[in-house]
ModelCIF file with pLDDT and N, C-alpha, C, O atoms, coordinates in Angstrom:
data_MODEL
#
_entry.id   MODEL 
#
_entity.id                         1 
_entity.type                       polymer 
_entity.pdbx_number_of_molecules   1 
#
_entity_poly.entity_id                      1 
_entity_poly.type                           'polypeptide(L)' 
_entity_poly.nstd_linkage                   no 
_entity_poly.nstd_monomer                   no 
_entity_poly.pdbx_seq_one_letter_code       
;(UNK)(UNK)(UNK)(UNK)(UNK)(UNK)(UNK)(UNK)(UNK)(UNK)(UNK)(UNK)(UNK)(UNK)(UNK)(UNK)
(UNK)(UNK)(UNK)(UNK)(UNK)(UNK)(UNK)(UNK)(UNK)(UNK)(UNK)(UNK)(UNK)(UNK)(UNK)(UNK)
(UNK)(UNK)(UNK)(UNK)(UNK)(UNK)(UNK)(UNK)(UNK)(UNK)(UNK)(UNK)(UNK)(UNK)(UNK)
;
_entity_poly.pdbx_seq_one_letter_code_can   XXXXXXXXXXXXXXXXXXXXXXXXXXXXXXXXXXXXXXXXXXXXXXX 
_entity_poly.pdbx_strand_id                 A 
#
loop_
_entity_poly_seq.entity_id 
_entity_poly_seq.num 
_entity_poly_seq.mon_id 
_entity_poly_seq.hetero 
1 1  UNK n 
1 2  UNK n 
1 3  UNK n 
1 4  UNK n 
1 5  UNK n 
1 6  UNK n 
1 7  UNK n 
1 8  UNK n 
1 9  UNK n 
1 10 UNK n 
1 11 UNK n 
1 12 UNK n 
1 13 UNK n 
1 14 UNK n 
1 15 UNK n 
1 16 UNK n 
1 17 UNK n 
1 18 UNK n 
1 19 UNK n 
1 20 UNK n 
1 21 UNK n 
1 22 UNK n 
1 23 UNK n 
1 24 UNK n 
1 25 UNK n 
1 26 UNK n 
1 27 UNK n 
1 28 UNK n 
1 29 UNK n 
1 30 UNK n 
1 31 UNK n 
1 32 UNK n 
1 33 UNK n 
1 34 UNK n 
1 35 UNK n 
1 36 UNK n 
1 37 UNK n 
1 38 UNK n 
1 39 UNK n 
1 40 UNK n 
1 41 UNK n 
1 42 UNK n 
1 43 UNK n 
1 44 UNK n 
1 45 UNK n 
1 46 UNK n 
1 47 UNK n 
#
_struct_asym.id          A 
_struct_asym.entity_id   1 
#
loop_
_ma_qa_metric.id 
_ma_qa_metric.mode 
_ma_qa_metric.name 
_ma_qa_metric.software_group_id 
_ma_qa_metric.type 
1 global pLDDT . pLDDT 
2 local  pLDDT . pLDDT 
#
_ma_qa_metric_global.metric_id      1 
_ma_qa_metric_global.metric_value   94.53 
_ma_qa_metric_global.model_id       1 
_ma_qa_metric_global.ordinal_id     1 
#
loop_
_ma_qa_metric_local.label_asym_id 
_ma_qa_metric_local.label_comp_id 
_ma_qa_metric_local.label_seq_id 
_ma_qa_metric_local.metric_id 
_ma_qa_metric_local.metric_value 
_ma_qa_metric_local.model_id 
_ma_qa_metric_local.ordinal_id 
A UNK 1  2 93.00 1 1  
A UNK 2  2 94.00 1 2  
A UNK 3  2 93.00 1 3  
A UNK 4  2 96.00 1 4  
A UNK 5  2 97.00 1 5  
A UNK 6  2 97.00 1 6  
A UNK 7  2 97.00 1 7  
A UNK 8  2 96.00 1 8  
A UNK 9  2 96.00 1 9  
A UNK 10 2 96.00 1 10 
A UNK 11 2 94.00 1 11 
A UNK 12 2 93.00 1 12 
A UNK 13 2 92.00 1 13 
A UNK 14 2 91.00 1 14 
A UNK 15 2 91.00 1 15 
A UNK 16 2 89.00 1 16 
A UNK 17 2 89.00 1 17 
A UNK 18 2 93.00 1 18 
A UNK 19 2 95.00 1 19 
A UNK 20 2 96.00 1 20 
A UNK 21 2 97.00 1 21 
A UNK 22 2 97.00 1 22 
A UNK 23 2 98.00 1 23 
A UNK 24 2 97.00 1 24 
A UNK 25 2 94.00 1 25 
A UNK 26 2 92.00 1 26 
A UNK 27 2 94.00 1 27 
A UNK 28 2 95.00 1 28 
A UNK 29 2 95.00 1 29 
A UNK 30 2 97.00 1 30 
A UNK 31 2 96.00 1 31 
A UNK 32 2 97.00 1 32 
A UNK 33 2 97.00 1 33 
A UNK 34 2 96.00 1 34 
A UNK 35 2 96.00 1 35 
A UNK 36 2 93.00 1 36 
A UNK 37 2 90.00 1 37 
A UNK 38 2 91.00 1 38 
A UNK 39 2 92.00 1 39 
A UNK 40 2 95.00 1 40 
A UNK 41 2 96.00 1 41 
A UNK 42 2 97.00 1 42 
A UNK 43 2 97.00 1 43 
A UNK 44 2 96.00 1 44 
A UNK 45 2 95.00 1 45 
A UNK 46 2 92.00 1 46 
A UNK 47 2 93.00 1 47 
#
loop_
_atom_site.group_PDB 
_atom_site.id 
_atom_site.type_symbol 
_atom_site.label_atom_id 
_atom_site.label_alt_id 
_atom_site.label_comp_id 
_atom_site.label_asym_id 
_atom_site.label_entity_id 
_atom_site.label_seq_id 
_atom_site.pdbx_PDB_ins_code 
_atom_site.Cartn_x 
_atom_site.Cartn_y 
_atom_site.Cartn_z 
_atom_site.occupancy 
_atom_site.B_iso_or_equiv 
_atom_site.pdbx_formal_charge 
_atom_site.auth_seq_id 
_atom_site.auth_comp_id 
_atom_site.auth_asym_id 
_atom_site.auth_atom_id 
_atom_site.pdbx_PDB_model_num 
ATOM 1   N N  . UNK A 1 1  ? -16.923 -5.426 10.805 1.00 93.00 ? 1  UNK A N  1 
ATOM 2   C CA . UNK A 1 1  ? -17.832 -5.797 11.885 1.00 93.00 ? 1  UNK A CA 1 
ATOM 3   C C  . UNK A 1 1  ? -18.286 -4.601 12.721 1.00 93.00 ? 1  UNK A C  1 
ATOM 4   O O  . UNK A 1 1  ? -19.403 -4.516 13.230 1.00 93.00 ? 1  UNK A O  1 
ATOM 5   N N  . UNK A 1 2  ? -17.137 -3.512 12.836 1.00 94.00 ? 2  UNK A N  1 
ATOM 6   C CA . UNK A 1 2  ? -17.952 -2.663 13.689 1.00 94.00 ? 2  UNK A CA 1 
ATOM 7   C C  . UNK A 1 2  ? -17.683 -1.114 12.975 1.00 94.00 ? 2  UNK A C  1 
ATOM 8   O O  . UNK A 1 2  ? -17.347 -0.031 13.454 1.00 94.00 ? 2  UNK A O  1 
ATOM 9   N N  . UNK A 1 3  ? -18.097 -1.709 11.188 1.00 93.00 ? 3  UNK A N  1 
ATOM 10  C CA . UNK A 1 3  ? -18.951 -0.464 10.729 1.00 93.00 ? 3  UNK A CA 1 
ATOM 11  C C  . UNK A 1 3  ? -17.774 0.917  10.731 1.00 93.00 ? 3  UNK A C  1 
ATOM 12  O O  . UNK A 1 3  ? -18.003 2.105  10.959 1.00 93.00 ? 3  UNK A O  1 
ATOM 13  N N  . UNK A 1 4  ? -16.713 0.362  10.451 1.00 96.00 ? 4  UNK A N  1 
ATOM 14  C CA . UNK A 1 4  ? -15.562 1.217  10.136 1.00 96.00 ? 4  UNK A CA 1 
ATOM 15  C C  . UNK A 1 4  ? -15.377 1.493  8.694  1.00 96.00 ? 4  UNK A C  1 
ATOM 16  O O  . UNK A 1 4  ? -15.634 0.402  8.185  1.00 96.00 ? 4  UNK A O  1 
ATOM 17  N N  . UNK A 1 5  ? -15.068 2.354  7.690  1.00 97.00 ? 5  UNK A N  1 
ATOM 18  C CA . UNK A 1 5  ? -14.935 2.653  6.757  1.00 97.00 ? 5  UNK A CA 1 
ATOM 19  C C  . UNK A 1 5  ? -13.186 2.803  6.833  1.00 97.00 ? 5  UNK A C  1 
ATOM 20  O O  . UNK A 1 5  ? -12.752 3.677  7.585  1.00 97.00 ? 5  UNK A O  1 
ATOM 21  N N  . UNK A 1 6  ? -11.943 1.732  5.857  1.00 97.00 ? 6  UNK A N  1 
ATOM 22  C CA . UNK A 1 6  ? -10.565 2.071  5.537  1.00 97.00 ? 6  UNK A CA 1 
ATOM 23  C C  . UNK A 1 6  ? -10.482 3.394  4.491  1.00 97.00 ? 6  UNK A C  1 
ATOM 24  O O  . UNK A 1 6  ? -10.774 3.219  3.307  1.00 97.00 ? 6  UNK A O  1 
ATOM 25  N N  . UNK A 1 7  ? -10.226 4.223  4.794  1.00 97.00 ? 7  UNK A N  1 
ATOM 26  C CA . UNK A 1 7  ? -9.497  5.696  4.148  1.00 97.00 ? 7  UNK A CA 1 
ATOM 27  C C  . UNK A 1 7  ? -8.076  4.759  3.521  1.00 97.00 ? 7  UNK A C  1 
ATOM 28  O O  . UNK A 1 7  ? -7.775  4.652  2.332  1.00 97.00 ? 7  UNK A O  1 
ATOM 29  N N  . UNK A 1 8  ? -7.573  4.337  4.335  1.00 96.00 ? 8  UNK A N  1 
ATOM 30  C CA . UNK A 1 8  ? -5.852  4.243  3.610  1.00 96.00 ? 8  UNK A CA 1 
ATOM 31  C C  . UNK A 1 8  ? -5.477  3.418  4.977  1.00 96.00 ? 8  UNK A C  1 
ATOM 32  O O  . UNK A 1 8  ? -5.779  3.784  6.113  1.00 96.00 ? 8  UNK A O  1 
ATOM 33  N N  . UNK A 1 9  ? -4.594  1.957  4.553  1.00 96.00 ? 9  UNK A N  1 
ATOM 34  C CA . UNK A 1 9  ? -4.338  1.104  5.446  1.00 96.00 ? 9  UNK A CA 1 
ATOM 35  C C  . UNK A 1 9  ? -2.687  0.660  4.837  1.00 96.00 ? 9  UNK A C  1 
ATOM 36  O O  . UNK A 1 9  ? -2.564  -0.085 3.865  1.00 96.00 ? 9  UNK A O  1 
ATOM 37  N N  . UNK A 1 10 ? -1.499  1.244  5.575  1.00 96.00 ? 10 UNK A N  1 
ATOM 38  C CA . UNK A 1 10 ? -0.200  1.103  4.927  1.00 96.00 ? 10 UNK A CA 1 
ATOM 39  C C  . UNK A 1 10 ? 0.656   0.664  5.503  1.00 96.00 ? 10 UNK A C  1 
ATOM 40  O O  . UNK A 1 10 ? 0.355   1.242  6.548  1.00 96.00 ? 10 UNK A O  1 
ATOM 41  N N  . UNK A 1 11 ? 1.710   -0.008 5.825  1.00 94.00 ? 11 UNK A N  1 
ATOM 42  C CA . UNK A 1 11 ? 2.898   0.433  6.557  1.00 94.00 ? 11 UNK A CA 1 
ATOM 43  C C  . UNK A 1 11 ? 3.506   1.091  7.425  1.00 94.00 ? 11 UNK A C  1 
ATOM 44  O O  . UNK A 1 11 ? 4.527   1.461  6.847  1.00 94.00 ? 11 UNK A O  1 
ATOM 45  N N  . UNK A 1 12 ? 3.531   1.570  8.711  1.00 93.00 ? 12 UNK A N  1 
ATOM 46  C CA . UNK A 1 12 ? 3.789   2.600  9.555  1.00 93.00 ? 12 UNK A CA 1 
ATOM 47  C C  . UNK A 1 12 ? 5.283   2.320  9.451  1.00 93.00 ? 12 UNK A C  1 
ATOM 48  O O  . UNK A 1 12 ? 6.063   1.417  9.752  1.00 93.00 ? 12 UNK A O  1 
ATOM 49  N N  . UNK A 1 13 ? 5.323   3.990  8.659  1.00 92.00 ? 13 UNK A N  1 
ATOM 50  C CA . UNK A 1 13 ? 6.562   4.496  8.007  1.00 92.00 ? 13 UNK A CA 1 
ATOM 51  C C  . UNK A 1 13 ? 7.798   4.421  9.782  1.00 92.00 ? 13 UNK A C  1 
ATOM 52  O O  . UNK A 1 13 ? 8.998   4.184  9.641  1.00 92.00 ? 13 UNK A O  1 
ATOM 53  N N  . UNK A 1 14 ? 7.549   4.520  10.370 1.00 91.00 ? 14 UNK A N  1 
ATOM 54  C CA . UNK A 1 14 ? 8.321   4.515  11.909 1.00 91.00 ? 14 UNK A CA 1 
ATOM 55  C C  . UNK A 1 14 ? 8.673   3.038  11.965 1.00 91.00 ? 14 UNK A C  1 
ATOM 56  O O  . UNK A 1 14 ? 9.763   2.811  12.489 1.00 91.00 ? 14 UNK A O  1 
ATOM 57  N N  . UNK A 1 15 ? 7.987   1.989  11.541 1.00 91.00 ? 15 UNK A N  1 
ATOM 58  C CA . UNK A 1 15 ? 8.008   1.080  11.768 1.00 91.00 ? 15 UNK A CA 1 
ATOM 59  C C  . UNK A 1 15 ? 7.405   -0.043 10.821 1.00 91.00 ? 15 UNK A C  1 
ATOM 60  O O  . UNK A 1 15 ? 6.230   -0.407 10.790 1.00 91.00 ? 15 UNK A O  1 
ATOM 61  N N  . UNK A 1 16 ? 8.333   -0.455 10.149 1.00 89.00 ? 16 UNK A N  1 
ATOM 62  C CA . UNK A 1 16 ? 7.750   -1.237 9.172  1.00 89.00 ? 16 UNK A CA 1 
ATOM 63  C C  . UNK A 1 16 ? 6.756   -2.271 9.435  1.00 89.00 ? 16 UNK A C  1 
ATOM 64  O O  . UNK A 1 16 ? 5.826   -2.476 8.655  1.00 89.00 ? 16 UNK A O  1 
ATOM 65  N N  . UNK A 1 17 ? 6.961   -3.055 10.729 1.00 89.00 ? 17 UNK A N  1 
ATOM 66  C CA . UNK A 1 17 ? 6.234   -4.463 11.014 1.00 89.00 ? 17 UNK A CA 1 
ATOM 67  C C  . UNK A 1 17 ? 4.978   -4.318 10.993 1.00 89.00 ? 17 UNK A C  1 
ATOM 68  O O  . UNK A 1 17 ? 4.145   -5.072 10.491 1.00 89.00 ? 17 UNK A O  1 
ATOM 69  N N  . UNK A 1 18 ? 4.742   -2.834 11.825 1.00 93.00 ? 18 UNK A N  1 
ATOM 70  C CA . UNK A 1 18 ? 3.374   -2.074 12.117 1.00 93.00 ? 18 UNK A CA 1 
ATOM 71  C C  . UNK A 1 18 ? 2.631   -1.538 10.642 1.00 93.00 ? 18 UNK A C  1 
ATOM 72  O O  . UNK A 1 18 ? 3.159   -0.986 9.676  1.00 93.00 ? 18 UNK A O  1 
ATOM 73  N N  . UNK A 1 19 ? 1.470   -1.853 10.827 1.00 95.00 ? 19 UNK A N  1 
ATOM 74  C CA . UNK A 1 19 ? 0.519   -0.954 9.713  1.00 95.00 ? 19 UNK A CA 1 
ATOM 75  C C  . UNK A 1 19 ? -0.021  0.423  10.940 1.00 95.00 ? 19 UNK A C  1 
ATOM 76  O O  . UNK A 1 19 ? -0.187  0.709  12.126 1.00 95.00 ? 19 UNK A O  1 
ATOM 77  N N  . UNK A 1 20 ? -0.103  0.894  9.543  1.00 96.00 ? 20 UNK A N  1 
ATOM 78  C CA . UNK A 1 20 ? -1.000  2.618  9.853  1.00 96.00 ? 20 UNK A CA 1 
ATOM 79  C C  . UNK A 1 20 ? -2.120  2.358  9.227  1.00 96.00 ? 20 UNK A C  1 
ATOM 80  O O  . UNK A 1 20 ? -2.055  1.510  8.337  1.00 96.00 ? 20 UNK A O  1 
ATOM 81  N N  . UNK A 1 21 ? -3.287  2.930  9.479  1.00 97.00 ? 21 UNK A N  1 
ATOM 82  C CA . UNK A 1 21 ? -4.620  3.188  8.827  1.00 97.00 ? 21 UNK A CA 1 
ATOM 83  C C  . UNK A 1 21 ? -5.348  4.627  9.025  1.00 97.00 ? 21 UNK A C  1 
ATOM 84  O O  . UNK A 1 21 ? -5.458  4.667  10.250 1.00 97.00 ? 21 UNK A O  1 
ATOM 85  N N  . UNK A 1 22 ? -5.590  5.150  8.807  1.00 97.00 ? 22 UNK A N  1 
ATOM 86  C CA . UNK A 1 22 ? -6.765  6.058  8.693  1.00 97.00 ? 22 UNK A CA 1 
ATOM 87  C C  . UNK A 1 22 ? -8.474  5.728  8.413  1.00 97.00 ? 22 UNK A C  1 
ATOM 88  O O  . UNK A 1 22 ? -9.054  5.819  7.331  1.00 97.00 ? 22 UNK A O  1 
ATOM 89  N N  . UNK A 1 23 ? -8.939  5.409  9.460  1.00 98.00 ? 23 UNK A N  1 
ATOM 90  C CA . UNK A 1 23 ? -10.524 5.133  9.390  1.00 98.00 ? 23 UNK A CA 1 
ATOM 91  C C  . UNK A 1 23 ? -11.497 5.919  9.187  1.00 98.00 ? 23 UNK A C  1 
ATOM 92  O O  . UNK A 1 23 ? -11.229 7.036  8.746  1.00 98.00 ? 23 UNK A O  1 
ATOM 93  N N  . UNK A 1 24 ? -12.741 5.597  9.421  1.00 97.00 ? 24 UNK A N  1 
ATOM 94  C CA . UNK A 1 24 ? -14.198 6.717  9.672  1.00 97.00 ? 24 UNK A CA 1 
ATOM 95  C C  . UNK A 1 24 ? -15.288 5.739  10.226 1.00 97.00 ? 24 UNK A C  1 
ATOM 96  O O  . UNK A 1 24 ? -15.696 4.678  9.753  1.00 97.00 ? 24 UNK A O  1 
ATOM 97  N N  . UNK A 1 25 ? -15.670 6.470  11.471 1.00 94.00 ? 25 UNK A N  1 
ATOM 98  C CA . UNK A 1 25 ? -16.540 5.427  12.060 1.00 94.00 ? 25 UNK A CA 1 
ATOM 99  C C  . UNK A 1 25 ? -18.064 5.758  11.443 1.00 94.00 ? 25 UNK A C  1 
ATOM 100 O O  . UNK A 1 25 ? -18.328 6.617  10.602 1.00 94.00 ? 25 UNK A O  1 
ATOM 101 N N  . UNK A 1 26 ? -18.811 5.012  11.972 1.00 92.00 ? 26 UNK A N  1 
ATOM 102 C CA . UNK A 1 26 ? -20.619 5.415  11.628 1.00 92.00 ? 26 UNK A CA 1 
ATOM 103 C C  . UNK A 1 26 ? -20.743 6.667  11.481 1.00 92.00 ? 26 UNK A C  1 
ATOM 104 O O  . UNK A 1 26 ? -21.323 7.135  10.501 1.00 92.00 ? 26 UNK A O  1 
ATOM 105 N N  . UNK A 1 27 ? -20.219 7.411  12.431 1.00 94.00 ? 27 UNK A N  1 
ATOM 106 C CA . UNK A 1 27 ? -20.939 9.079  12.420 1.00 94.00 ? 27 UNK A CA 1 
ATOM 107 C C  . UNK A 1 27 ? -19.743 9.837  11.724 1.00 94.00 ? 27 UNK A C  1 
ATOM 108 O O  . UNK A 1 27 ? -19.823 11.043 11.492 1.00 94.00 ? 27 UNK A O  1 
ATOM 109 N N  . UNK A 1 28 ? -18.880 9.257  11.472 1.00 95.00 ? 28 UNK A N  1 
ATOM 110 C CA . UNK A 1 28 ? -18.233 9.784  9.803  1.00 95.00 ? 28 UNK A CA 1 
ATOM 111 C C  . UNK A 1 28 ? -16.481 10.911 10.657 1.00 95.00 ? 28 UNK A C  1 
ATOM 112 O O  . UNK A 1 28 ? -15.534 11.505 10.142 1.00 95.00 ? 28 UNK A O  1 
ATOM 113 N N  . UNK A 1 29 ? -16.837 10.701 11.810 1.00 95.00 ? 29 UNK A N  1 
ATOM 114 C CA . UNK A 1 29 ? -15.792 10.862 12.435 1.00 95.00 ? 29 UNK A CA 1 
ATOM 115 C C  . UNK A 1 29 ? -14.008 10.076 12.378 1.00 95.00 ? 29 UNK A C  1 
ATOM 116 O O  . UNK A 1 29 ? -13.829 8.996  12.939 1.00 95.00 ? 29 UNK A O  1 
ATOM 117 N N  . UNK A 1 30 ? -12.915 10.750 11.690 1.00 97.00 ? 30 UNK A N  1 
ATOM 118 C CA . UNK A 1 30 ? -11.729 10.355 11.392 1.00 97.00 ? 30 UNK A CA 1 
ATOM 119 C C  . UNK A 1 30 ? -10.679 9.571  12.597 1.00 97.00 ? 30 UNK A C  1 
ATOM 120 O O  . UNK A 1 30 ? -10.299 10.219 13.573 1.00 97.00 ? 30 UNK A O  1 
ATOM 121 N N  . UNK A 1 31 ? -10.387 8.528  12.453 1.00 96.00 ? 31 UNK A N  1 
ATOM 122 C CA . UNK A 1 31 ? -9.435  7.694  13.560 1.00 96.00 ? 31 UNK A CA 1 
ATOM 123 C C  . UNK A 1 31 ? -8.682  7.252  12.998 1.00 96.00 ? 31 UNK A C  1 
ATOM 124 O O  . UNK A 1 31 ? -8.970  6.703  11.935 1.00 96.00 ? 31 UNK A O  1 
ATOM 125 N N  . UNK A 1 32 ? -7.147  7.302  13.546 1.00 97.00 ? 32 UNK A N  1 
ATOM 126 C CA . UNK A 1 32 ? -5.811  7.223  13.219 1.00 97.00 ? 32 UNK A CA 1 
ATOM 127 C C  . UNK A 1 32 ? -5.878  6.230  13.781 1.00 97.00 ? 32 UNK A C  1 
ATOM 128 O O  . UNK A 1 32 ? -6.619  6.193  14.763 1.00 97.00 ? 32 UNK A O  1 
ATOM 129 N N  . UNK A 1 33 ? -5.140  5.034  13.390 1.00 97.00 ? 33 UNK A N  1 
ATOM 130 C CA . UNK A 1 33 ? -4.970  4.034  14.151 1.00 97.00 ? 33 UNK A CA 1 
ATOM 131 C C  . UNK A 1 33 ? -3.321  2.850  13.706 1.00 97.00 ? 33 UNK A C  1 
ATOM 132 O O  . UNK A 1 33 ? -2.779  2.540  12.645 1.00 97.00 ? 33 UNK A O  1 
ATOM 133 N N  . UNK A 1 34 ? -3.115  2.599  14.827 1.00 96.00 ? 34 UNK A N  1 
ATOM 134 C CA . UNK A 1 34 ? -1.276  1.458  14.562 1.00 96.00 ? 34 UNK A CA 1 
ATOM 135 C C  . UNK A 1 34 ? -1.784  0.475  14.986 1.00 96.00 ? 34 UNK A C  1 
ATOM 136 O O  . UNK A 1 34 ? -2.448  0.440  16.022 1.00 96.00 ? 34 UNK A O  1 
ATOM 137 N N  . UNK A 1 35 ? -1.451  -0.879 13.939 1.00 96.00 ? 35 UNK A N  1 
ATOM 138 C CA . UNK A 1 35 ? -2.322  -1.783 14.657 1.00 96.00 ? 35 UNK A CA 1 
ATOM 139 C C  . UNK A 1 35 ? -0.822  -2.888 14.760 1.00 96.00 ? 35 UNK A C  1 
ATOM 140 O O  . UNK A 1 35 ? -0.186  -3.156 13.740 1.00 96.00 ? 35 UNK A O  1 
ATOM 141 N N  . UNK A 1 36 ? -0.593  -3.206 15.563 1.00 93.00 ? 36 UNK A N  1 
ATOM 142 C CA . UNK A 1 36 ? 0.943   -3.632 16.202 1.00 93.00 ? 36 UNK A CA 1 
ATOM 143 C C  . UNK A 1 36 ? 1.182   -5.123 15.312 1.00 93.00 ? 36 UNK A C  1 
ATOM 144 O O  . UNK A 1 36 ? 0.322   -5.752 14.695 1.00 93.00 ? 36 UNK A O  1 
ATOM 145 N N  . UNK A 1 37 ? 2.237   -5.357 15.427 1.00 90.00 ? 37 UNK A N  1 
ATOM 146 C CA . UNK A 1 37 ? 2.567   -6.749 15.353 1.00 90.00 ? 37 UNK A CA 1 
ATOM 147 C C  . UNK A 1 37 ? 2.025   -8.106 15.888 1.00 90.00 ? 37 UNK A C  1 
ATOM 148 O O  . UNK A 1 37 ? 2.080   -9.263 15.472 1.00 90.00 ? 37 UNK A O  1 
ATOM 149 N N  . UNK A 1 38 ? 1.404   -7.417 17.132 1.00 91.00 ? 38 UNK A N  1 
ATOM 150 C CA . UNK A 1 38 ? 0.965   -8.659 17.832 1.00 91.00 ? 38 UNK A CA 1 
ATOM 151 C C  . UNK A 1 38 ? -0.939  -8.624 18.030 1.00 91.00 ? 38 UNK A C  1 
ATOM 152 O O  . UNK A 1 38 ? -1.643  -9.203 18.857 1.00 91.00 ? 38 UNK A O  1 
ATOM 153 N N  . UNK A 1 39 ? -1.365  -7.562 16.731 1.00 92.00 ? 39 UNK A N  1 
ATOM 154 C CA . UNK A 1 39 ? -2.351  -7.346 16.885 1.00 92.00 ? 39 UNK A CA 1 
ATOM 155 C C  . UNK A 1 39 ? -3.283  -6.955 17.674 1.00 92.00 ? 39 UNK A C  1 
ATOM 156 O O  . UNK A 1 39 ? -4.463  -7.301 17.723 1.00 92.00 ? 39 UNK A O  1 
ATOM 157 N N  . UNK A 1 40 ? -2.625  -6.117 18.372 1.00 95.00 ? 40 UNK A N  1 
ATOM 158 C CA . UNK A 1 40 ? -3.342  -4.722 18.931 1.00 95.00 ? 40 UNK A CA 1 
ATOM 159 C C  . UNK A 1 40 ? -3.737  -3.932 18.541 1.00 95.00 ? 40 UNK A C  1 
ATOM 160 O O  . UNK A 1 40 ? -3.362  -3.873 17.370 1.00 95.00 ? 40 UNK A O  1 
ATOM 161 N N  . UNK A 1 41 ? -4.656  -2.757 18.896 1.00 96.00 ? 41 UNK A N  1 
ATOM 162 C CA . UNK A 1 41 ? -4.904  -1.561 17.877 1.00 96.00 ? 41 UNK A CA 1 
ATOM 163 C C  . UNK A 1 41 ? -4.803  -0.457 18.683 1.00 96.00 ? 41 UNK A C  1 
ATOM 164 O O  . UNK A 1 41 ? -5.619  -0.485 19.605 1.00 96.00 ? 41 UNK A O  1 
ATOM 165 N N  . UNK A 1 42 ? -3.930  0.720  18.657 1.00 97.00 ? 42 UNK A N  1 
ATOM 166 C CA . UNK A 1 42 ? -3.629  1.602  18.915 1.00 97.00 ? 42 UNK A CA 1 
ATOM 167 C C  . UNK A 1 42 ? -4.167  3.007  18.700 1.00 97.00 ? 42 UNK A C  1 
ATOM 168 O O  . UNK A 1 42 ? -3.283  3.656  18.140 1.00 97.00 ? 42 UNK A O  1 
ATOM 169 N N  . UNK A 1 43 ? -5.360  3.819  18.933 1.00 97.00 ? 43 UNK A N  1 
ATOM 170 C CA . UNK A 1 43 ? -5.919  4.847  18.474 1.00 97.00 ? 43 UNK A CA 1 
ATOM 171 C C  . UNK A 1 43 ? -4.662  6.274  18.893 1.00 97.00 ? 43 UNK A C  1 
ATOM 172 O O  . UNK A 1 43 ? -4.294  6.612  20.018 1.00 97.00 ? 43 UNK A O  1 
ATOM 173 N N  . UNK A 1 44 ? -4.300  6.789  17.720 1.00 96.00 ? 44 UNK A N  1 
ATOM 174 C CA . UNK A 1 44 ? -3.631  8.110  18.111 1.00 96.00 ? 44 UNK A CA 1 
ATOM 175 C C  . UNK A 1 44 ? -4.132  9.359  18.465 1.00 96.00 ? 44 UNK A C  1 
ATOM 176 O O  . UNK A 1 44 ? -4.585  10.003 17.519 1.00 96.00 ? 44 UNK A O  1 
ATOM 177 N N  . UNK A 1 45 ? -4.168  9.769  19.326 1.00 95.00 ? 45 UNK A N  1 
ATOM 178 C CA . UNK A 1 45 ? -5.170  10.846 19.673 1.00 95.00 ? 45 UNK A CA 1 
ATOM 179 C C  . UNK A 1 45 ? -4.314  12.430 19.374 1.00 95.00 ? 45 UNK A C  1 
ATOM 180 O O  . UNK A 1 45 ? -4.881  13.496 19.618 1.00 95.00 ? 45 UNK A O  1 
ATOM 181 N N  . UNK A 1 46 ? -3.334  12.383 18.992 1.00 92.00 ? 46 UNK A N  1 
ATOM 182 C CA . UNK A 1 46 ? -2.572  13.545 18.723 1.00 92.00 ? 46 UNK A CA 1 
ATOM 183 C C  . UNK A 1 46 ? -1.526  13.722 20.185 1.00 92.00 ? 46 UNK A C  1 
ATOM 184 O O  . UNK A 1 46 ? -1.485  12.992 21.175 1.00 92.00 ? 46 UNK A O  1 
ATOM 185 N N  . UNK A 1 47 ? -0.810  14.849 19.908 1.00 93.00 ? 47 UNK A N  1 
ATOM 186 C CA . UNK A 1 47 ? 0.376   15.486 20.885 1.00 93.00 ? 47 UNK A CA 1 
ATOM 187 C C  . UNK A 1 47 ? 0.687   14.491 21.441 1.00 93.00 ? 47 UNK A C  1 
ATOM 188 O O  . UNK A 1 47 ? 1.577   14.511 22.291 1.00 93.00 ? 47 UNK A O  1 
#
């Protein structure tokens, strides 16, 4: 819906319950993202 491209959508190795993904939005720009148990989505911005 909002034009995200999945790179790789897995398991967050820290936490099993949680998935990890790696995205790319419209302008082709890379986003890390944890998307929780209770279906939240978490963008990692580094450090």
């Amino acid at each position: 819906l909002v034009g995200w491209c999945i790179f790789k959508l897995v398991p967050n190795v820290k936490n099993k319950k949680q998935l990890q993904s790696v995205v790319f939005d419209p302008d082709g720009n890379k986003i890390d993202v944890i998307i929780t148990e209770s279906g939240r989505y978490i963008k990692l911005l580094g450090n």
